[in-house]
N, C-alpha and C. Protein backbone atom coordinates (compact mmCIF):
# COMPACT_ATOMS: atom_id res chain seq x y z
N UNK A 1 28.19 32.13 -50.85
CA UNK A 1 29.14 31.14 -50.30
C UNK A 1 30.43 31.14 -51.10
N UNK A 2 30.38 31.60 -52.23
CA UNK A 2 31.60 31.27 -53.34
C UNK A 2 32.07 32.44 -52.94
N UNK A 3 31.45 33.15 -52.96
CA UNK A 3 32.64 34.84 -53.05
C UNK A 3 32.79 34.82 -51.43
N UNK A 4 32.49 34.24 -50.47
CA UNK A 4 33.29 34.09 -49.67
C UNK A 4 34.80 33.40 -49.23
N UNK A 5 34.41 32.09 -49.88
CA UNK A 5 35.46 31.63 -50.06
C UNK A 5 36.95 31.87 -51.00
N UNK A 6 35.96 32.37 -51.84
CA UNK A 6 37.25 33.36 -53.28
C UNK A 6 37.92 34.37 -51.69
N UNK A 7 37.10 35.21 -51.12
CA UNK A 7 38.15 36.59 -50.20
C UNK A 7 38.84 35.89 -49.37
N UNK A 8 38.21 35.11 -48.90
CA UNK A 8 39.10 33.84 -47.68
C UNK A 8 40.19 33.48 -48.41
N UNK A 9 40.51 32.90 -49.72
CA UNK A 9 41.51 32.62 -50.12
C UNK A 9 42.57 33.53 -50.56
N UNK A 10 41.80 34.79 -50.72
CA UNK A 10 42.78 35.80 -51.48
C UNK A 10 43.17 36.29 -50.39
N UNK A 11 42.99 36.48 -48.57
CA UNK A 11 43.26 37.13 -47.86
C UNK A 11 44.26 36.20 -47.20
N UNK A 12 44.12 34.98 -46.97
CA UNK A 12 44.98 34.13 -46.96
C UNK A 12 46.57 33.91 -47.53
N UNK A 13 46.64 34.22 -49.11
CA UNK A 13 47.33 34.14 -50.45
C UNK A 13 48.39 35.53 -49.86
N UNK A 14 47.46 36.68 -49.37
CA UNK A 14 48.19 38.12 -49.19
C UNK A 14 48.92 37.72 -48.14
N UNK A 15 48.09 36.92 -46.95
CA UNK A 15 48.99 37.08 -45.74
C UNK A 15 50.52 36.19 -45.85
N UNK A 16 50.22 35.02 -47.21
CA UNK A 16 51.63 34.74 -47.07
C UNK A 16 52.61 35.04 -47.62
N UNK A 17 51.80 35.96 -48.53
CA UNK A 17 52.94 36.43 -49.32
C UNK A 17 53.81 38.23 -48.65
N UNK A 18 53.21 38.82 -47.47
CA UNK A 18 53.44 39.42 -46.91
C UNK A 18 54.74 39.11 -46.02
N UNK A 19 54.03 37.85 -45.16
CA UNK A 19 54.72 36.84 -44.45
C UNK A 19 56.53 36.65 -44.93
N UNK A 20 56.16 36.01 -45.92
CA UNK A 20 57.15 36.06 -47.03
C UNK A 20 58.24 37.17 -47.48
N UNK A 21 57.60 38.17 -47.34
CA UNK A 21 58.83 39.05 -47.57
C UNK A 21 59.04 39.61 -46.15
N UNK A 22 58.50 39.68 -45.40
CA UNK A 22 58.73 40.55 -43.92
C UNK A 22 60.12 39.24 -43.46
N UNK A 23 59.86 37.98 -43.57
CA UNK A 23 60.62 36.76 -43.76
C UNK A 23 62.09 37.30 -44.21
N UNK A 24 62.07 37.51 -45.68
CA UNK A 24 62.90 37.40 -46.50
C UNK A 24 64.03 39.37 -46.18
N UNK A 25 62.94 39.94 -45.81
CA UNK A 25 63.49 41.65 -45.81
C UNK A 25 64.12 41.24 -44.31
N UNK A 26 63.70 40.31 -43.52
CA UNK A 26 64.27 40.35 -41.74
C UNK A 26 65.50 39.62 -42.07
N UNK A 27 65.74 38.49 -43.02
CA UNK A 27 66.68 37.78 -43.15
C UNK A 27 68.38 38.64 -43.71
N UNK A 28 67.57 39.62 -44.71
CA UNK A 28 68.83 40.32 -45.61
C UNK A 28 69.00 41.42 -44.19
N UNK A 29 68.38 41.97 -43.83
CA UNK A 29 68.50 42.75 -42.23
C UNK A 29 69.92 42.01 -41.37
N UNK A 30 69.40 40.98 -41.22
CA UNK A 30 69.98 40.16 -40.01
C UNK A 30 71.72 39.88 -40.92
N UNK A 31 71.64 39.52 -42.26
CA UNK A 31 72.89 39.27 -42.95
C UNK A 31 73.75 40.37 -43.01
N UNK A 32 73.07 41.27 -43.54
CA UNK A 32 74.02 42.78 -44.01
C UNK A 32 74.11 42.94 -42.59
């Protein structure tokens, strides 16, 4: 049950930090 919840969180953690730059790389895109 624990090491499920540990990958649930770490897969979670990735997707926003993915999120986050696809975010941040579309934004400097859209400026330049």
């Amino acid at each position: 049950v624990v090491v499920v919840v540990v990958v649930v969180v770490v897969v979670v953690v990735v997707v926003v930090v993915v999120a986050t730059v696809v975010v941040v790389v579309a934004t400097v895109v859209v400026v330049v």
